[in-house]
Protein backbone atom coordinates (compact mmCIF):
# COMPACT_ATOMS: atom_id res chain seq x y z
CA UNK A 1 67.67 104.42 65.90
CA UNK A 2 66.52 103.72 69.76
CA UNK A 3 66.67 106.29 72.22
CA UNK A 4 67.06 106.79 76.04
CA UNK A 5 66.79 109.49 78.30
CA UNK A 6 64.42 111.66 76.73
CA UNK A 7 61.25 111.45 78.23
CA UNK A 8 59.38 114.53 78.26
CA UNK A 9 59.02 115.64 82.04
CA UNK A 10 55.39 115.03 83.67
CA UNK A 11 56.20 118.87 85.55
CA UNK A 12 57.53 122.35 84.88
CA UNK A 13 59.12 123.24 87.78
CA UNK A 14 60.69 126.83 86.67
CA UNK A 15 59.36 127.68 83.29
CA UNK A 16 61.88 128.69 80.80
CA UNK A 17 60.40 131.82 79.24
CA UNK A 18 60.69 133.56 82.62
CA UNK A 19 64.31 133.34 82.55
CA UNK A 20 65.93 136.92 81.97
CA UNK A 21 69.20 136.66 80.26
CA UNK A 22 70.07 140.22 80.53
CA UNK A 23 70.95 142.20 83.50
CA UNK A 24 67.70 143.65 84.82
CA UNK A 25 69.84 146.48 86.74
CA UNK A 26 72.96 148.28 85.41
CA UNK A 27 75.42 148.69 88.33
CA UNK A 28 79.00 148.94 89.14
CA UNK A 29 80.67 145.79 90.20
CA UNK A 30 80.18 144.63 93.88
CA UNK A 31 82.59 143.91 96.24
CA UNK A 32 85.95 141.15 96.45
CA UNK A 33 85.66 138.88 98.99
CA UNK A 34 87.71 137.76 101.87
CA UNK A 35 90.18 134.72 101.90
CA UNK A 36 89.18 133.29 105.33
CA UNK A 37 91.89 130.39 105.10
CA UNK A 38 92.61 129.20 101.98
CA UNK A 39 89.21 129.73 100.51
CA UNK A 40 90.61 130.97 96.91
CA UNK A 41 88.53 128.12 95.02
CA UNK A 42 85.44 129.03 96.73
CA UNK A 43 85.65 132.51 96.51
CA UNK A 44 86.04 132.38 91.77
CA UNK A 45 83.43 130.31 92.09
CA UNK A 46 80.66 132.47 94.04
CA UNK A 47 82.04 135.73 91.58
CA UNK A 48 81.14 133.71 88.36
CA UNK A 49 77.78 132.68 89.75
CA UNK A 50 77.33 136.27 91.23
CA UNK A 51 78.09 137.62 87.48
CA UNK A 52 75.77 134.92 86.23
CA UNK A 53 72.96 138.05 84.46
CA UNK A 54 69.94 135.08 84.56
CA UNK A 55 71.05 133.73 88.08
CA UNK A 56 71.75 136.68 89.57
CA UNK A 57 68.47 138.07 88.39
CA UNK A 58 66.34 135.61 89.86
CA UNK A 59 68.37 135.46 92.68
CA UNK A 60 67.72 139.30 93.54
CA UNK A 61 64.35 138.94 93.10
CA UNK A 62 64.01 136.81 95.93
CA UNK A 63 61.37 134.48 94.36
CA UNK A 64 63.09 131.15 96.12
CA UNK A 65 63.12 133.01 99.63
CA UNK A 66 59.89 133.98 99.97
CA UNK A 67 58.64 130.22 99.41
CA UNK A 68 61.38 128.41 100.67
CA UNK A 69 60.28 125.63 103.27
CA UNK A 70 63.31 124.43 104.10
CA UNK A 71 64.61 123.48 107.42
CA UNK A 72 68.04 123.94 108.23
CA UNK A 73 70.75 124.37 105.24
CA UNK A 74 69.37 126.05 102.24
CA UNK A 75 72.26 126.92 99.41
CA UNK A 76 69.63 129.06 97.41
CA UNK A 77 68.85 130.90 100.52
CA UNK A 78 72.40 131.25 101.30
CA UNK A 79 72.83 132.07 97.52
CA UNK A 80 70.22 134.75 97.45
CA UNK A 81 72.05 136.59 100.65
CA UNK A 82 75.56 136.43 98.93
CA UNK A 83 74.29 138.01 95.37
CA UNK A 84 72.28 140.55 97.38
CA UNK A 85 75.60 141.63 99.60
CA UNK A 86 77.69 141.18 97.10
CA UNK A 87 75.93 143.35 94.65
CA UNK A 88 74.56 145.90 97.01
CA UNK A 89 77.44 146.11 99.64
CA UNK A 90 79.18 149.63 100.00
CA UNK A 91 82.46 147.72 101.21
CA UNK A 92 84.87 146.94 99.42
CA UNK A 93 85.07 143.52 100.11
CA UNK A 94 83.02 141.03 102.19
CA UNK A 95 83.33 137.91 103.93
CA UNK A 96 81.44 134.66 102.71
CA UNK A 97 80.62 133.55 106.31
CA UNK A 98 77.30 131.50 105.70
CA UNK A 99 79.21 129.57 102.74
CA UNK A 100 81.89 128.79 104.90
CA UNK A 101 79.58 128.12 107.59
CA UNK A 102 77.49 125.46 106.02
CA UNK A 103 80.37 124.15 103.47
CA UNK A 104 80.45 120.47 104.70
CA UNK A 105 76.80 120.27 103.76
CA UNK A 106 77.75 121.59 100.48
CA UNK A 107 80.70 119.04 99.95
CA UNK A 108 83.66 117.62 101.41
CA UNK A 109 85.70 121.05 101.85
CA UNK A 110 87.15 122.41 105.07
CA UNK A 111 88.27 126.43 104.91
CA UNK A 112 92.23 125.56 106.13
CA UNK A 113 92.20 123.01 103.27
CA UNK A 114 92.77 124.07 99.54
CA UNK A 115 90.01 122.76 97.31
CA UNK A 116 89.10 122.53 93.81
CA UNK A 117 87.03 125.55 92.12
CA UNK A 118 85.75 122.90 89.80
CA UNK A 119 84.47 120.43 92.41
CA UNK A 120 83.01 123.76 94.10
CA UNK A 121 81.32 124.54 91.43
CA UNK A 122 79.63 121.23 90.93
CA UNK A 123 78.79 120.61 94.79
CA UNK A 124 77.51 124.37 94.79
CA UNK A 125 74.98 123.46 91.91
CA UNK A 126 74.07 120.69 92.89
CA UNK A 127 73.67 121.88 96.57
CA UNK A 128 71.55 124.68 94.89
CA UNK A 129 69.59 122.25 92.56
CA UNK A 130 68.55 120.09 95.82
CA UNK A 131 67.22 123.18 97.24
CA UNK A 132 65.05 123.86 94.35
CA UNK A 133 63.48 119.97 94.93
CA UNK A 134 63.27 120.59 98.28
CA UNK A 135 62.34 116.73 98.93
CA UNK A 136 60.11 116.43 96.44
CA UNK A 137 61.81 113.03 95.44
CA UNK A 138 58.89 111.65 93.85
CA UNK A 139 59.25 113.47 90.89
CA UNK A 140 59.77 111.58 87.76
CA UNK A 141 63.74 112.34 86.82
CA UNK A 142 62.46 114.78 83.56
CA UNK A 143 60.50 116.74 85.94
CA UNK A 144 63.86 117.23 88.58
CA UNK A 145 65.47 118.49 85.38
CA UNK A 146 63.14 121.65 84.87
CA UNK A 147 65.01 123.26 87.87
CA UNK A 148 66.06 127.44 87.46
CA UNK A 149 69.40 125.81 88.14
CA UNK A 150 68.57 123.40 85.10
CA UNK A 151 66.56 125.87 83.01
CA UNK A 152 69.87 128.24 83.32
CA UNK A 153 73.05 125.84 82.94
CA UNK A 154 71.67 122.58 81.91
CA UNK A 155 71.67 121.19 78.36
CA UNK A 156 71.28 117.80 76.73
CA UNK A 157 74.39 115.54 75.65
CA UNK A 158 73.40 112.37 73.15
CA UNK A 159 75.96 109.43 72.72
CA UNK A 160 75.41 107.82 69.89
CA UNK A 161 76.80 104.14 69.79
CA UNK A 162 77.51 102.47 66.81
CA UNK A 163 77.59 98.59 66.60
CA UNK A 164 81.15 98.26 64.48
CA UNK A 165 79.42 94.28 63.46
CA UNK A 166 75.90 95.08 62.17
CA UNK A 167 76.17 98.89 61.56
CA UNK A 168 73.24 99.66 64.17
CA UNK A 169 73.19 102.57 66.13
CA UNK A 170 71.74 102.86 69.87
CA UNK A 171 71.38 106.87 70.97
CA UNK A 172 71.51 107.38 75.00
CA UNK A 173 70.53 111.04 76.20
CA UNK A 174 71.71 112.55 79.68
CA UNK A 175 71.41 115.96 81.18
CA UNK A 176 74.74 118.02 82.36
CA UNK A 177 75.48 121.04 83.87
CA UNK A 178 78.95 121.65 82.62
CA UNK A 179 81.63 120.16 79.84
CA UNK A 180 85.01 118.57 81.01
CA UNK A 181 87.22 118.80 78.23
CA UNK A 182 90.55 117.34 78.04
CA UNK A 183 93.45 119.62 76.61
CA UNK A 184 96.33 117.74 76.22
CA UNK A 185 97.27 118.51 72.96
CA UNK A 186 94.53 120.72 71.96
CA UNK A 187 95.54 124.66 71.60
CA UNK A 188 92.47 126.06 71.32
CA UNK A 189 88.76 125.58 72.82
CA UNK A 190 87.61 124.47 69.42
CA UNK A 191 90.35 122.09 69.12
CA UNK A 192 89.27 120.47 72.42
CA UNK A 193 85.35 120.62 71.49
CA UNK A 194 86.19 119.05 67.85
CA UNK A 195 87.74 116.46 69.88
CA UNK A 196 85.03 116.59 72.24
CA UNK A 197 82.63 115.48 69.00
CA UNK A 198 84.99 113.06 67.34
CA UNK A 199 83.67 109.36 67.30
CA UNK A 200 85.57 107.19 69.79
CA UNK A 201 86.14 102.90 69.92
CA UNK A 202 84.48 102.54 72.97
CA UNK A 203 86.95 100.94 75.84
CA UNK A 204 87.12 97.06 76.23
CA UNK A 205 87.12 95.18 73.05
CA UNK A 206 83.84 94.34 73.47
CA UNK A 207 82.16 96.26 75.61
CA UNK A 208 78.45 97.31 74.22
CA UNK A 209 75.53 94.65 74.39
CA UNK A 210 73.98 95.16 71.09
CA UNK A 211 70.22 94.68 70.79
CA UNK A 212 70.37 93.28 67.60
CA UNK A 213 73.22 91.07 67.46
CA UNK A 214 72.44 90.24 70.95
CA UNK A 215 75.94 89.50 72.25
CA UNK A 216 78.26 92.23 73.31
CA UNK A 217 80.37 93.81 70.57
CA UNK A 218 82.98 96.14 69.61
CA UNK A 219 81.61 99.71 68.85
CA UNK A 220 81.99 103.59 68.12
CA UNK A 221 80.67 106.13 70.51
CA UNK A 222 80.24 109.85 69.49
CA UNK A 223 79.21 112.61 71.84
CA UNK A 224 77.27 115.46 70.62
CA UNK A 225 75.58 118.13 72.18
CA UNK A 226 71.71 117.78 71.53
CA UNK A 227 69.68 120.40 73.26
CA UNK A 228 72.51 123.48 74.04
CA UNK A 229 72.36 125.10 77.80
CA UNK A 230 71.19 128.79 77.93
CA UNK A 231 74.68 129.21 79.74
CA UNK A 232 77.45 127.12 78.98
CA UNK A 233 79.63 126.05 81.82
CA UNK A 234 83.53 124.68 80.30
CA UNK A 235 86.35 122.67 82.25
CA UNK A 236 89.46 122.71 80.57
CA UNK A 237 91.12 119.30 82.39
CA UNK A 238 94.35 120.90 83.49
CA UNK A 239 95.23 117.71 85.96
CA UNK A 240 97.03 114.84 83.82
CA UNK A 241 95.23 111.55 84.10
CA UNK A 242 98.54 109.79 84.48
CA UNK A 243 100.69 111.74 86.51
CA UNK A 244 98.31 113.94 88.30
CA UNK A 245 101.13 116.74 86.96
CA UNK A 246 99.09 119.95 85.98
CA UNK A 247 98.94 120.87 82.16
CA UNK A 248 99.97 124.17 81.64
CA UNK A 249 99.68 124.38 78.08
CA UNK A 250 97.95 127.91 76.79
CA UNK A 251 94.22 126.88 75.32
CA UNK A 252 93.06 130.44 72.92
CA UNK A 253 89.41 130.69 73.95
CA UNK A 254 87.37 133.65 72.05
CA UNK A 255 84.99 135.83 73.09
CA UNK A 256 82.41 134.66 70.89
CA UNK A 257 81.77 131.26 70.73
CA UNK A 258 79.53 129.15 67.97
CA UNK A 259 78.59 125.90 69.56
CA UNK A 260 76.46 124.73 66.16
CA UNK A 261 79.10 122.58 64.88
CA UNK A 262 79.39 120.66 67.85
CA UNK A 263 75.63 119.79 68.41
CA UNK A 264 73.92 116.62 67.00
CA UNK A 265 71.98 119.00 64.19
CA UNK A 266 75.36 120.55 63.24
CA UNK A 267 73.42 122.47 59.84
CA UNK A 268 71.11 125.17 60.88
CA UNK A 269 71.75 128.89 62.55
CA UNK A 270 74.58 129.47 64.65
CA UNK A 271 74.50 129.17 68.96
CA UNK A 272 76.45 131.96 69.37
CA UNK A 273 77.72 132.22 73.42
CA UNK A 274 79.44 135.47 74.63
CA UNK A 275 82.06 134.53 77.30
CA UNK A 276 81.13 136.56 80.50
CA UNK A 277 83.43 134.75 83.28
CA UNK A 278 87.32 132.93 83.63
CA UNK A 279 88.77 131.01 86.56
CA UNK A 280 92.59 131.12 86.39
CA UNK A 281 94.79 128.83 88.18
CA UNK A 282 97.82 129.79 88.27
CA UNK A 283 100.49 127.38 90.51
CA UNK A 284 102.63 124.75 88.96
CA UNK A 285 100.59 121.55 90.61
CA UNK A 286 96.80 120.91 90.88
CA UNK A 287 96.85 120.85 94.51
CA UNK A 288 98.84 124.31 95.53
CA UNK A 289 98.88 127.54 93.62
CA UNK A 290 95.97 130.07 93.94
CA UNK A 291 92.94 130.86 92.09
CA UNK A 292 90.89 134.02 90.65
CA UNK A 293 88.96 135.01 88.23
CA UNK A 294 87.63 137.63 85.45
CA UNK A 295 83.73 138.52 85.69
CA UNK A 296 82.44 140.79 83.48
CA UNK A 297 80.03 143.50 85.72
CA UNK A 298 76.27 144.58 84.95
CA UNK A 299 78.11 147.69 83.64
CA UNK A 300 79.46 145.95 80.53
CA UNK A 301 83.11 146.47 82.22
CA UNK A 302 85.69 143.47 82.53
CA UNK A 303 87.01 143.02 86.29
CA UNK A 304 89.72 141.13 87.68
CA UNK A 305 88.51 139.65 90.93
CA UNK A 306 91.20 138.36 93.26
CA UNK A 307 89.65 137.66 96.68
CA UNK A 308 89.56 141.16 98.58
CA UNK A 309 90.62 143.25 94.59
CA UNK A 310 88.38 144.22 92.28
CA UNK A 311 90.42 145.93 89.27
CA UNK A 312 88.96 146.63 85.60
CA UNK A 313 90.50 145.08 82.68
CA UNK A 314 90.16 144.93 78.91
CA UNK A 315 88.95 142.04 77.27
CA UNK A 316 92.59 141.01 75.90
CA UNK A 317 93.59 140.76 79.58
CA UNK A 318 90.82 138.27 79.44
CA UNK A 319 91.55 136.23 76.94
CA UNK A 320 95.04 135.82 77.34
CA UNK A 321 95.17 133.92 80.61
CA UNK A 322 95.74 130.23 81.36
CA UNK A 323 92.02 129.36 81.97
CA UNK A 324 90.61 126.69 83.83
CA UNK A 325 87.22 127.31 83.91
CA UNK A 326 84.87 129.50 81.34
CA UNK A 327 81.53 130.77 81.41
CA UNK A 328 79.60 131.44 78.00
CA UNK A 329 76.13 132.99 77.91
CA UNK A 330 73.81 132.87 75.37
């Protein structure tokens, strides 16, 4: 078996056992936020990170701040501000002016213009994982990957390729921060992660250059997770590759989640993940409709944040909804 991707990194740049899973303060939840436009998408995603215990915790701390060298646009400084108003504000709702401020640094996103929370979320992280480089490009690629923003959502997938000819089997490695998962069909999360796992002919009838038959063949791919995230970040693909129509088929997602039978070492101790955030869409196409989301506070408490309203729940409310995106913790 060869493998790429692995190498270990020549840096720590945030060192893992300083991560705090837990909520370091007990509080009520903080306040909704205002929709300045149609800022809906933007606003689920800055509750879920807000509600994000390890995030949140580091973010409060103010250990980026206090360091930060950055000129100009900074999305963990910006990041740091929001938890800390959020969280500590005696309004009942705020508004995310510096986000909207600074968005078209963050992406392509204007406030009049309806946007994705799932493209938020990715430009957000990846906004915040630039920060935490702050131009130090010469790091080897390992290194860049030792990131808070790494340490707390990123995990390890490993594609394993199987030459259908001569039987040998290539394994590729490659960080993520989140798992797109189509639904179509699928009626539960584990349906779609069992999927997720299952081995797949690779596209193109021959597609993979083998290194030991040396030509390009036909072959098997299968995706496994190989090193799990401390929190696990879940698309469910609600847009139809086809017809762009939305799928609003009901996906059952549980509270508890085991990820060990979807990692490349399926024997071995259960991963159990405790959901802790849901982004809702709820609209009949991708493109309209509105978003909001489910957080569950410091406190213990479920909340259903819908920009400016901030209303406890129970965890059934939860789980019954047509989710788009999910948060597990470990």
């Amino acid at each position: 078996v060869t493998g790429k991707g692995m190498t270990p990194p020549q840096k720590i740049l945030f060192p893992p056992e300083k991560i705090c899973m837990d909520w370091r303060q007990k509080r009520r939840p903080g306040a909704g936020l205002y929709n300045l436009g149609s800022t809906c998408y933007l606003n689920v995603v800055l509750q879920c990170l807000t509600y994000t215990p390890p995030l949140a915790n580091y973010l409060l701390s103010r250990q980026h701040s206090r360091f930060c060298r950055q000129q100009g646009f900074c999305m963990m400084c910006i990041m740091e501000a929001h938890v800390r108003k959020v969280l500590y504000s005696s309004a009942s709702a705020i508004r995310p002016r510096a986000v909207i401020r600074d968005l078209r640094f963050i992406g392509e996103f204007k406030p009049d213009i309806p946007g994705d929370a799932f493209e938020f979320l990715r430009c957000t992280l990846n906004a915040m994982q630039r920060a935490c480089l702050g131009g130090s490009s010469d790091l080897d690629v390992s290194s860049q990957e030792t990131t808070i923003i790494h340490q707390i959502f990123g995990g390890f997938l490993r594609s394993r390729v199987t030459c259908l000819t001569c039987k040998t089997v290539s394994d590729f490695y490659k960080a993520f921060l989140d798992v797109l998962l189509k639904i179509k069909g699928a009626s539960s999360l584990t349906t779609a992660l069992e999927d997720f796992v299952t081995p797949k002919q690779m596209d193109g009838r021959k597609c993979f250059k083998c290194s030991k038959c040396k030509k390009k063949v036909a072959a098997s791919k299968r995706v496994t997770v190989q090193r799990e995230p401390r929190v696990l970040t879940v698309c469910l693909e609600r847009a139809d590759d086809r017809s762009r129509r939305k799928i609003s088929q009901v996906v059952e997602y549980p509270e508890y989640l085991d990820l060990r039978p979807y990692m490349s070492d399926p024997a071995g101790e259960p991963l159990l993940y405790s959901l802790y955030a849901v982004v809702v869409h709820s609209g009949h196409t991708c493109l309209g409709g509105h978003f909001f989301c489910y957080t569950k506070a410091s406190n213990g408490q479920w909340y259903k944040m819908n920009d400016v309203s901030v209303d406890s729940c129970g965890i059934h409310t939860v789980l019954g909804q047509q989710a788009y995106l999910l948060f597990y913790a470990r």
